[in-house]
PDB file of N, CA and C in Angstrom:
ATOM      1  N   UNK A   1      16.578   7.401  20.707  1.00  0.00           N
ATOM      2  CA  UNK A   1      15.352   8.078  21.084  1.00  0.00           C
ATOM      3  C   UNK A   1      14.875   7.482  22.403  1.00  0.00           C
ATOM      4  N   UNK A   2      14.431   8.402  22.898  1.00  0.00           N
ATOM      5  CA  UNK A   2      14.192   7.704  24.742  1.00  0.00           C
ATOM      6  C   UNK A   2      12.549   7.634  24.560  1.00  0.00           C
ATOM      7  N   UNK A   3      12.234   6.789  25.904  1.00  0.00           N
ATOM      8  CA  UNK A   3      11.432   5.989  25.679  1.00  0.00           C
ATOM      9  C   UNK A   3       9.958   7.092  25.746  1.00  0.00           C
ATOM     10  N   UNK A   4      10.045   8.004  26.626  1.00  0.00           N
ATOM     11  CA  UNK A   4       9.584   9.382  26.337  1.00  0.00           C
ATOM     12  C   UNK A   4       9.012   9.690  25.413  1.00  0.00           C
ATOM     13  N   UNK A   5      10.528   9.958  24.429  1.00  0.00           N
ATOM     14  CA  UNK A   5       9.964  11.173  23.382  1.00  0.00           C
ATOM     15  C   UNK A   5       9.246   9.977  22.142  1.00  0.00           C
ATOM     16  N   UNK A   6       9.380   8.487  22.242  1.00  0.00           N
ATOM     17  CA  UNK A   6       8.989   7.555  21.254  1.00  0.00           C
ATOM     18  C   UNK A   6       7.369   7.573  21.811  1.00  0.00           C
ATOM     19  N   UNK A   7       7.294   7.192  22.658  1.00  0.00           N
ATOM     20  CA  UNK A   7       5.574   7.549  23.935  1.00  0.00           C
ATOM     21  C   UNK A   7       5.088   8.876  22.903  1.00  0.00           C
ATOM     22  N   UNK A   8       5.469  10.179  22.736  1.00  0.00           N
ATOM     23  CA  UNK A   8       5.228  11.178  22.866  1.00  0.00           C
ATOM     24  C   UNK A   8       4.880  10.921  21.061  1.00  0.00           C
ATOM     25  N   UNK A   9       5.892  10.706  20.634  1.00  0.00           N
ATOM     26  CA  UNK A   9       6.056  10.714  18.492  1.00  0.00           C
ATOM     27  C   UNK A   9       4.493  10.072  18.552  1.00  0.00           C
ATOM     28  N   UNK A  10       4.392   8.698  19.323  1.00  0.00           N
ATOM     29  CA  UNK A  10       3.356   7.766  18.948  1.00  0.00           C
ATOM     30  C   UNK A  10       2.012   8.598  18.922  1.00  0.00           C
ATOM     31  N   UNK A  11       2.223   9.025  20.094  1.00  0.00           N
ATOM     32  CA  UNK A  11       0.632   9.606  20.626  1.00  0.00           C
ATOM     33  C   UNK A  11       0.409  10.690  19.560  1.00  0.00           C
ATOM     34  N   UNK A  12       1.452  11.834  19.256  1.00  0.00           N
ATOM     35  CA  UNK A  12       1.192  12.822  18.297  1.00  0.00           C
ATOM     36  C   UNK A  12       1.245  12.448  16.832  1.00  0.00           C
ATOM     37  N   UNK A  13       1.592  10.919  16.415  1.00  0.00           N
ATOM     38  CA  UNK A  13       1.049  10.340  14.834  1.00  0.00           C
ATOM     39  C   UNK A  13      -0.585  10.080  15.302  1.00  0.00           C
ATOM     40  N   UNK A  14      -1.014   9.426  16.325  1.00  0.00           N
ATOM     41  CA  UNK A  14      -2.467   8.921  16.165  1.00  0.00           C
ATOM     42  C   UNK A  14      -3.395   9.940  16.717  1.00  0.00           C
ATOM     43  N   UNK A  15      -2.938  11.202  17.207  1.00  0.00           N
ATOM     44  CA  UNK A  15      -3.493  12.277  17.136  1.00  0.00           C
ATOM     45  C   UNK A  15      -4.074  12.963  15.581  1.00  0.00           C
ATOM     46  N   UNK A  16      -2.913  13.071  15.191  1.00  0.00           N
ATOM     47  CA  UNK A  16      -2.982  13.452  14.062  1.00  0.00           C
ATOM     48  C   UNK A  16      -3.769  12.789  12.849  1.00  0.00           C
ATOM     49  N   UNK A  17      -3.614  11.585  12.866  1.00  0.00           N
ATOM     50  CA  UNK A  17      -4.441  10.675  12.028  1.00  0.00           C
ATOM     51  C   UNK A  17      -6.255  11.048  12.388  1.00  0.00           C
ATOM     52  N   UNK A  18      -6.234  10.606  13.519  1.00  0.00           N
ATOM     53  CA  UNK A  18      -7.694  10.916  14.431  1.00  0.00           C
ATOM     54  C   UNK A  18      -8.027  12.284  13.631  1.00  0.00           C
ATOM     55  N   UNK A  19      -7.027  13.269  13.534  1.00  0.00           N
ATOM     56  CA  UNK A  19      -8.022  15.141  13.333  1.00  0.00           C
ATOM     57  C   UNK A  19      -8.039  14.785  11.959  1.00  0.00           C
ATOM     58  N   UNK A  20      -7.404  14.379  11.434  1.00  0.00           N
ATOM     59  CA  UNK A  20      -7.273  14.097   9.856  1.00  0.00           C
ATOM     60  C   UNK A  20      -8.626  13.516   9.270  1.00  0.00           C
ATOM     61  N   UNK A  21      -8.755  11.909   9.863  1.00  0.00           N
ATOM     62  CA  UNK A  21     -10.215  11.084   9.389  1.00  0.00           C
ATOM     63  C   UNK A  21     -11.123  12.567   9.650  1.00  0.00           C
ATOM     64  N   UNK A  22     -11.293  13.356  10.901  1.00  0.00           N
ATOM     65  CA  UNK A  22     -12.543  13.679  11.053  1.00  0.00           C
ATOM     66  C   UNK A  22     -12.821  14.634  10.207  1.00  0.00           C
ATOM     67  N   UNK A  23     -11.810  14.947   9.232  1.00  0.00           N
ATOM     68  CA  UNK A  23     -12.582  16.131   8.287  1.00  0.00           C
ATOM     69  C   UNK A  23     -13.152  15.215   6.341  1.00  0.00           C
ATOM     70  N   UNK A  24     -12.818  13.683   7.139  1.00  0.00           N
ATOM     71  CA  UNK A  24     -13.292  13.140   6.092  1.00  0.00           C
ATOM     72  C   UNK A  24     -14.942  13.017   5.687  1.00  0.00           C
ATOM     73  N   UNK A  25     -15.285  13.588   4.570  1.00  0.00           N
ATOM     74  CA  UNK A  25     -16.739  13.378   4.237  1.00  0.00           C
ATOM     75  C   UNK A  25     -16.865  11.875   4.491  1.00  0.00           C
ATOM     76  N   UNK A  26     -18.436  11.799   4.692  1.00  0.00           N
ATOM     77  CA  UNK A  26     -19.189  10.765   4.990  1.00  0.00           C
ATOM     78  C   UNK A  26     -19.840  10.675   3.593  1.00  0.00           C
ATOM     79  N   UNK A  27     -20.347   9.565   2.908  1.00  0.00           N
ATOM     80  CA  UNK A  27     -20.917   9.255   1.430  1.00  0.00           C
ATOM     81  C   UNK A  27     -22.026   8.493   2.206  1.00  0.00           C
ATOM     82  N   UNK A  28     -22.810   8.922   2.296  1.00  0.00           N
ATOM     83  CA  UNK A  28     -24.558   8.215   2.747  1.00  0.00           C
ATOM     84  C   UNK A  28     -25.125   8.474   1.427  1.00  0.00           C
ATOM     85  N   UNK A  29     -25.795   6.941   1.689  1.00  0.00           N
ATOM     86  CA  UNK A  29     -26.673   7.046   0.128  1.00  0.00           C
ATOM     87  C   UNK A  29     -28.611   7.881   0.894  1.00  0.00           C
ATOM     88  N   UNK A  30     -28.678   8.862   0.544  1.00  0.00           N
ATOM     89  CA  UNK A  30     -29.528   9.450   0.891  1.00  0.00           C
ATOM     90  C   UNK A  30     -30.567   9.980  -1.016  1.00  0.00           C
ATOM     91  N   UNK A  31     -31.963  10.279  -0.339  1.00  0.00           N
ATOM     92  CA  UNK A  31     -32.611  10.993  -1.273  1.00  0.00           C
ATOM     93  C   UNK A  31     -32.302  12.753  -1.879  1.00  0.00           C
ATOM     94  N   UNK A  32     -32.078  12.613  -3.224  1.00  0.00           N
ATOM     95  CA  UNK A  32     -31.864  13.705  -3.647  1.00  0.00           C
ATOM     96  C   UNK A  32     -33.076  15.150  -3.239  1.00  0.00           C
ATOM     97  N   UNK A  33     -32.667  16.437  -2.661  1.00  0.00           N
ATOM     98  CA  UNK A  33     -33.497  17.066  -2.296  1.00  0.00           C
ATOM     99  C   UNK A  33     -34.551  18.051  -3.440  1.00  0.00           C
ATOM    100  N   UNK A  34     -34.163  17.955  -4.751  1.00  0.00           N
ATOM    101  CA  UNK A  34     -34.423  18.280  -5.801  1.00  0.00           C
ATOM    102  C   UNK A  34     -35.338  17.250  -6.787  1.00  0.00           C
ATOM    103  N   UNK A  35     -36.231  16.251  -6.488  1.00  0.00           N
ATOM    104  CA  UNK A  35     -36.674  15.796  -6.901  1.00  0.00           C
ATOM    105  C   UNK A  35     -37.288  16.030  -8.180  1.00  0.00           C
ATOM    106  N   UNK A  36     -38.179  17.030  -8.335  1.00  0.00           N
ATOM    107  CA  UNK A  36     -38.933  18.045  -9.267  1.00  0.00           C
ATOM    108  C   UNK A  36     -37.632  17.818 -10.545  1.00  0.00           C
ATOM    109  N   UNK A  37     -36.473  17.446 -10.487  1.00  0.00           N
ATOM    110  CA  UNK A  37     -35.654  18.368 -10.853  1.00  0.00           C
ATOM    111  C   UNK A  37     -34.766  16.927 -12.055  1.00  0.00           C
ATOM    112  N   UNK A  38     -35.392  16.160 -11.257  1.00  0.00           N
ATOM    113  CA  UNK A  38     -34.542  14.590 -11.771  1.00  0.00           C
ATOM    114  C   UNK A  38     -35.737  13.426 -11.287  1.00  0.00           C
ATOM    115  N   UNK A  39     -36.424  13.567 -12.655  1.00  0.00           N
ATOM    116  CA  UNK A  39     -37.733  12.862 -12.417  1.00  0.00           C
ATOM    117  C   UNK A  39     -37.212  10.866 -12.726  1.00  0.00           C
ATOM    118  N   UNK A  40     -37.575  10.181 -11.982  1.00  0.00           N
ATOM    119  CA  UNK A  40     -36.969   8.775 -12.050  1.00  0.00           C
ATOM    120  C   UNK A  40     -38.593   7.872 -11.847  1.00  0.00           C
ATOM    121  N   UNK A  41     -38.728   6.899 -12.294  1.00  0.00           N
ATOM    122  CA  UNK A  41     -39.502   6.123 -12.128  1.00  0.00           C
ATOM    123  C   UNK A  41     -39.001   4.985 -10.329  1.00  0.00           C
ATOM    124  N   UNK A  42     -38.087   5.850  -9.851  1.00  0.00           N
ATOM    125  CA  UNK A  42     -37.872   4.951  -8.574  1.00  0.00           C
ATOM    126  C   UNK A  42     -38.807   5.372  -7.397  1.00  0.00           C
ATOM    127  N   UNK A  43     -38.817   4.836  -6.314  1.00  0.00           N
ATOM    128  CA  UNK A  43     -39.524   5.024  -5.159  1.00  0.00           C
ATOM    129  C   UNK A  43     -39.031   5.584  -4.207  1.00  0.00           C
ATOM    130  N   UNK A  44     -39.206   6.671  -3.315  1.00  0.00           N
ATOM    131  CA  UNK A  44     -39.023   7.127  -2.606  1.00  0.00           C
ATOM    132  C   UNK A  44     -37.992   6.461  -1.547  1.00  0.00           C
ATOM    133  N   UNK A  45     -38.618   5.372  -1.060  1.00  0.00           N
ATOM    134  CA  UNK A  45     -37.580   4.907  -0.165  1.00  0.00           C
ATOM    135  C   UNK A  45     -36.002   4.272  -0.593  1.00  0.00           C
ATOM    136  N   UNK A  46     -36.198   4.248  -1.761  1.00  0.00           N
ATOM    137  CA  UNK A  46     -34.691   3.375  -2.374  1.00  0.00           C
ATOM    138  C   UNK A  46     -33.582   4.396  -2.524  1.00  0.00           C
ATOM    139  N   UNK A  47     -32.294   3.935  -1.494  1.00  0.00           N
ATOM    140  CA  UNK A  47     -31.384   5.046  -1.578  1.00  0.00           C
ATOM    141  C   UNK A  47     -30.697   5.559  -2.672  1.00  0.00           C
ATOM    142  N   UNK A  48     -30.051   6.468  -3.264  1.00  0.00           N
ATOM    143  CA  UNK A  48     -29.785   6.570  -4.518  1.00  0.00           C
ATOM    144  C   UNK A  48     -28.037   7.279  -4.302  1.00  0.00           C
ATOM    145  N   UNK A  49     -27.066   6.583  -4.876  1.00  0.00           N
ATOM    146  CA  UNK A  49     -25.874   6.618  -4.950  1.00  0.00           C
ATOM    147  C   UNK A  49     -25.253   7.950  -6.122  1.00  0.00           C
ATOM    148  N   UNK A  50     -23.953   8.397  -4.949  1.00  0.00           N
ATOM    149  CA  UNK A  50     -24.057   9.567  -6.255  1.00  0.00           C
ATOM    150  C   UNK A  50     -22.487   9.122  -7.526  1.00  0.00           C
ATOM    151  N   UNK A  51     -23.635   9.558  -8.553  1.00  0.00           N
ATOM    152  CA  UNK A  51     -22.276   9.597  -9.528  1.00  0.00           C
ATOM    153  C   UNK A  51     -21.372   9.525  -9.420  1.00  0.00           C
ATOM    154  N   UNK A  52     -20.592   8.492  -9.874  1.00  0.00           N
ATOM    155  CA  UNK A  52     -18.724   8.917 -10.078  1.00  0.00           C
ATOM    156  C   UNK A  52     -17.854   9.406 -11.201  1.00  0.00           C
ATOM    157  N   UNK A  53     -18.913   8.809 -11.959  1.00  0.00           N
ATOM    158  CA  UNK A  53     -18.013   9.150 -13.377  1.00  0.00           C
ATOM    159  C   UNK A  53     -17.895   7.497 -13.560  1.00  0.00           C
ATOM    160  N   UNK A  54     -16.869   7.891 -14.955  1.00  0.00           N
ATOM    161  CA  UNK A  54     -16.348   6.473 -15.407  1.00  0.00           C
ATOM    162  C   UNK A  54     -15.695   5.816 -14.658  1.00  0.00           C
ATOM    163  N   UNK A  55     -15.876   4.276 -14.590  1.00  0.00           N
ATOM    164  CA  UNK A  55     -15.441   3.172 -13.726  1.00  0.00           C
ATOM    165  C   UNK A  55     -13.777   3.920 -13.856  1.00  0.00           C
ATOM    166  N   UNK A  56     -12.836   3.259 -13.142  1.00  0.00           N
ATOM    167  CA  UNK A  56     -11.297   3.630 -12.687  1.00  0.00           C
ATOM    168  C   UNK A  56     -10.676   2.740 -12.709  1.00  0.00           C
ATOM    169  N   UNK A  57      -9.591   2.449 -13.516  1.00  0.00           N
ATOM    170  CA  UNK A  57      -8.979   1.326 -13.498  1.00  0.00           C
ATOM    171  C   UNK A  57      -7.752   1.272 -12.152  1.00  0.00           C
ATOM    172  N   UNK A  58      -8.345   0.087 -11.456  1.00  0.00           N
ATOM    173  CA  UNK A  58      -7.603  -0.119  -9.986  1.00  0.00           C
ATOM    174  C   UNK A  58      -6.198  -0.709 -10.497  1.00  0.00           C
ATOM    175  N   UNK A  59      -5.849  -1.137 -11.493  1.00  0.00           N
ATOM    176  CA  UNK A  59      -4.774  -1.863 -11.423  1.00  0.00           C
ATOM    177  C   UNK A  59      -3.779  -1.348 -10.993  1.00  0.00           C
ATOM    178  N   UNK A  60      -3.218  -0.234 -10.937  1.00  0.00           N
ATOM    179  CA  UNK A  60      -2.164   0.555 -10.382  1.00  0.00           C
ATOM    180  C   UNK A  60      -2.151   0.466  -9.354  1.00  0.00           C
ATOM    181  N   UNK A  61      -2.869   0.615  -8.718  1.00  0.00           N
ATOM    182  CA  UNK A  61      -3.012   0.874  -7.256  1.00  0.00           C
ATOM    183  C   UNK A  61      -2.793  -0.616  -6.908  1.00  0.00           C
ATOM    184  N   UNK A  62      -3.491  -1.738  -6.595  1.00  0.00           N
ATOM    185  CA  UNK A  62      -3.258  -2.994  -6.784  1.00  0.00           C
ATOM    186  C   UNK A  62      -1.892  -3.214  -6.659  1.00  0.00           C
ATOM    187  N   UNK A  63      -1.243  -3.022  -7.774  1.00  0.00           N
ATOM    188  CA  UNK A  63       0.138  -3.486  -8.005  1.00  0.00           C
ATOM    189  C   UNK A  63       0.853  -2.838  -6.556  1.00  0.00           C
ATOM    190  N   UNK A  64       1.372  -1.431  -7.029  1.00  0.00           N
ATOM    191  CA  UNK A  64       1.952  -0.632  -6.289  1.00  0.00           C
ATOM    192  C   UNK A  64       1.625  -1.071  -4.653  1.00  0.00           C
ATOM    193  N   UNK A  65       0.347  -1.534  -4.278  1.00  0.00           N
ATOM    194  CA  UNK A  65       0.164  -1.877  -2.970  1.00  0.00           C
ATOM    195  C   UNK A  65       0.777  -3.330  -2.389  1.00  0.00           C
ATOM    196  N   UNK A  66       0.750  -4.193  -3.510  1.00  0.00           N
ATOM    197  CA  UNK A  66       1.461  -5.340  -3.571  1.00  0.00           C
ATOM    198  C   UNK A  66       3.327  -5.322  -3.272  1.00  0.00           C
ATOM    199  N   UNK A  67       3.356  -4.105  -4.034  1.00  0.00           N
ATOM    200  CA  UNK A  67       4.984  -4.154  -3.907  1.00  0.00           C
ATOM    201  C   UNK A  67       5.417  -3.358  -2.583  1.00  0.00           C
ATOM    202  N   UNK A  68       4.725  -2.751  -2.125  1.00  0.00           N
ATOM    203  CA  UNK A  68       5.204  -1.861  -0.792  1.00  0.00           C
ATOM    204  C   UNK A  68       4.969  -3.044   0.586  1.00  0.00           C
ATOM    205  N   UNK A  69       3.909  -3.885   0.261  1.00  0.00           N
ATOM    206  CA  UNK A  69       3.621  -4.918   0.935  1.00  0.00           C
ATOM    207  C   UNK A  69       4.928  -5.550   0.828  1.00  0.00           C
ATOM    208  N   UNK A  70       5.466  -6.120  -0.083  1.00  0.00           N
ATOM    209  CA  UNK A  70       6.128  -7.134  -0.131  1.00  0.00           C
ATOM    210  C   UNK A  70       7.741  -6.318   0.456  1.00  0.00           C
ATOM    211  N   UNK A  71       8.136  -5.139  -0.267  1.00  0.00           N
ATOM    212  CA  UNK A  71       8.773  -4.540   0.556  1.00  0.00           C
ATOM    213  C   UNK A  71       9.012  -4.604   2.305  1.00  0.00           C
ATOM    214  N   UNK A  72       7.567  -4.103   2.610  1.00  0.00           N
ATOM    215  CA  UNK A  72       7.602  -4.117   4.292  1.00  0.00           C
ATOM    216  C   UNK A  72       8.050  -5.895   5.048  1.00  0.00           C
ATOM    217  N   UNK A  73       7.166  -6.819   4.097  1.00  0.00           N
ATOM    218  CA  UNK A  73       7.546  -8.337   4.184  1.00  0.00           C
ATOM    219  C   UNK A  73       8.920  -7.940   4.588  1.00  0.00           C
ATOM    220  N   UNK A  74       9.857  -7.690   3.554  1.00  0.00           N
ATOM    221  CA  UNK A  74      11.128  -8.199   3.173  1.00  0.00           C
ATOM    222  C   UNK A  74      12.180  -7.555   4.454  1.00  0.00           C
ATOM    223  N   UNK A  75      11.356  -6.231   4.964  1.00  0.00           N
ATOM    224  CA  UNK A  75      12.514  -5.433   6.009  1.00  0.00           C
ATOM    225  C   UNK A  75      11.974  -6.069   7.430  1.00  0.00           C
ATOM    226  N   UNK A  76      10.815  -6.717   7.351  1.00  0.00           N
ATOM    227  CA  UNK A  76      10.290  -7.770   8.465  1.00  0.00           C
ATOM    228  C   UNK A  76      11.131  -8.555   8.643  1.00  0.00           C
ATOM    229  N   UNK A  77      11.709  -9.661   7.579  1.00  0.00           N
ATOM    230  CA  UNK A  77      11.929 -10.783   7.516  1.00  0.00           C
ATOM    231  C   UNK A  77      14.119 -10.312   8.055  1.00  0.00           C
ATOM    232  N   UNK A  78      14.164  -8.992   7.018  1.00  0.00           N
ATOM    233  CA  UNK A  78      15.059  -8.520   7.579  1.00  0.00           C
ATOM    234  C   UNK A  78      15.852  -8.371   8.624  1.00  0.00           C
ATOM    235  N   UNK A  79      15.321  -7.846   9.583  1.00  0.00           N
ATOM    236  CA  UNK A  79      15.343  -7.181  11.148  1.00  0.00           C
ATOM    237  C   UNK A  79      14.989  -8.449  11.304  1.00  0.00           C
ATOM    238  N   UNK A  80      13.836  -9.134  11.575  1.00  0.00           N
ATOM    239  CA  UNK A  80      13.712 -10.832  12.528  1.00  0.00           C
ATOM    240  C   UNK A  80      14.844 -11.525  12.127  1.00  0.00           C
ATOM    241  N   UNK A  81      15.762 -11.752  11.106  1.00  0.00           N
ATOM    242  CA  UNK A  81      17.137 -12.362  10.864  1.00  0.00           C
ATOM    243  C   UNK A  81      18.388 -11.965  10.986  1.00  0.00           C
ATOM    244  N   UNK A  82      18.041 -10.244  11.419  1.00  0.00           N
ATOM    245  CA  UNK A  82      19.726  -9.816  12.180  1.00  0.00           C
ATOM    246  C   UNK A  82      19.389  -9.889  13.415  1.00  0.00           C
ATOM    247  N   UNK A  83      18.123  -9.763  14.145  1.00  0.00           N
ATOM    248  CA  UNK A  83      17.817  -9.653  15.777  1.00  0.00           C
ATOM    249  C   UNK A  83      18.614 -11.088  16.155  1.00  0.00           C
ATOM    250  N   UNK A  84      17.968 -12.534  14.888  1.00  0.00           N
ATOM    251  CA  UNK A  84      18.390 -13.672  15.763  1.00  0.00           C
ATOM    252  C   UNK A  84      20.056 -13.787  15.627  1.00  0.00           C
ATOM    253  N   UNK A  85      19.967 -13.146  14.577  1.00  0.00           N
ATOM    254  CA  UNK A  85      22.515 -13.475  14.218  1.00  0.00           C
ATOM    255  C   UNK A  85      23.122 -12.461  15.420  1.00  0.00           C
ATOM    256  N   UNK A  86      22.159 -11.418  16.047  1.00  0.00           N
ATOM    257  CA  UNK A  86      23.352 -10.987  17.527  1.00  0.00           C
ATOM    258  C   UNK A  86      23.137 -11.483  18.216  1.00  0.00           C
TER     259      UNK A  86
END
Protein backbone atom coordinates (compact mmCIF):
# COMPACT_ATOMS: atom_id res chain seq x y z
CA UNK A 1 0.00 0.00 0.00
CA UNK A 2 1.63 3.36 -0.96
CA UNK A 3 2.11 5.91 1.21
CA UNK A 4 -0.86 7.85 -0.46
CA UNK A 5 -3.51 5.60 -0.40
CA UNK A 6 -2.41 4.65 3.65
CA UNK A 7 -2.57 8.96 4.13
CA UNK A 8 -5.92 8.64 2.37
CA UNK A 9 -7.46 4.98 4.44
CA UNK A 10 -6.30 7.09 7.66
CA UNK A 11 -8.01 10.30 7.01
CA UNK A 12 -11.29 8.43 5.68
CA UNK A 13 -11.33 6.00 9.18
CA UNK A 14 -11.20 9.38 11.36
CA UNK A 15 -13.61 10.95 9.12
CA UNK A 16 -15.82 8.50 9.59
CA UNK A 17 -15.50 8.00 13.28
CA UNK A 18 -15.91 12.01 13.64
CA UNK A 19 -19.70 11.68 11.47
CA UNK A 20 -20.39 8.67 13.53
CA UNK A 21 -19.77 10.31 17.39
CA UNK A 22 -21.86 13.26 16.02
CA UNK A 23 -25.08 11.48 15.75
CA UNK A 24 -24.35 10.32 19.27
CA UNK A 25 -27.04 11.51 21.87
CA UNK A 26 -25.86 13.67 24.58
CA UNK A 27 -27.37 12.36 28.31
CA UNK A 28 -27.58 15.83 30.29
CA UNK A 29 -29.03 15.47 33.53
CA UNK A 30 -31.68 18.16 33.02
CA UNK A 31 -35.31 18.93 34.69
CA UNK A 32 -38.17 16.87 33.63
CA UNK A 33 -40.67 19.14 31.52
CA UNK A 34 -43.77 17.42 32.94
CA UNK A 35 -43.55 18.15 36.38
CA UNK A 36 -47.42 18.23 37.23
CA UNK A 37 -46.99 14.79 36.06
CA UNK A 38 -44.21 13.18 38.51
CA UNK A 39 -44.72 14.93 41.71
CA UNK A 40 -41.21 14.45 43.92
CA UNK A 41 -40.47 16.09 47.11
CA UNK A 42 -37.05 17.34 45.27
CA UNK A 43 -36.09 20.90 44.39
CA UNK A 44 -36.08 22.42 41.40
CA UNK A 45 -32.56 22.98 40.93
CA UNK A 46 -31.27 19.30 41.55
CA UNK A 47 -30.58 17.56 38.25
CA UNK A 48 -32.48 14.44 37.83
CA UNK A 49 -30.97 11.34 35.94
CA UNK A 50 -32.97 9.27 33.61
CA UNK A 51 -33.87 5.72 34.28
CA UNK A 52 -32.05 2.76 33.14
CA UNK A 53 -33.60 -0.04 34.25
CA UNK A 54 -31.94 -2.77 36.21
CA UNK A 55 -28.26 -2.40 37.15
CA UNK A 56 -26.18 -4.63 34.11
CA UNK A 57 -23.87 -6.96 34.86
CA UNK A 58 -20.39 -5.57 33.36
CA UNK A 59 -18.58 -8.68 33.77
CA UNK A 60 -18.62 -9.71 30.21
CA UNK A 61 -17.63 -6.91 28.87
CA UNK A 62 -14.68 -6.59 31.41
CA UNK A 63 -13.42 -9.89 30.55
CA UNK A 64 -13.79 -9.86 26.78
CA UNK A 65 -11.99 -6.33 26.92
CA UNK A 66 -9.19 -7.84 28.90
CA UNK A 67 -8.63 -10.54 26.38
CA UNK A 68 -8.60 -8.42 23.14
CA UNK A 69 -6.20 -6.23 25.20
CA UNK A 70 -4.00 -8.87 25.92
CA UNK A 71 -4.34 -10.17 22.40
CA UNK A 72 -3.26 -6.71 20.86
CA UNK A 73 -0.26 -6.94 23.83
CA UNK A 74 0.74 -10.20 22.34
CA UNK A 75 0.81 -9.09 18.29
CA UNK A 76 2.77 -5.90 19.84
CA UNK A 77 5.22 -7.88 21.50
CA UNK A 78 5.02 -9.97 18.26
CA UNK A 79 6.00 -7.62 15.41
CA UNK A 80 8.64 -5.67 18.08
CA UNK A 81 10.44 -9.35 18.14
CA UNK A 82 10.44 -10.17 14.36
CA UNK A 83 11.30 -6.29 13.46
CA UNK A 84 14.48 -6.90 15.91
CA UNK A 85 15.41 -10.92 14.36
CA UNK A 86 15.68 -9.10 10.56
Amino acid sequence: MSAARRSLFTATAAASVLGALWFVPSANATADRHEDQHPAARSASEPRLAETGPPVDTTPYAVGGMLFLGAGLGFVAYSARRARLS
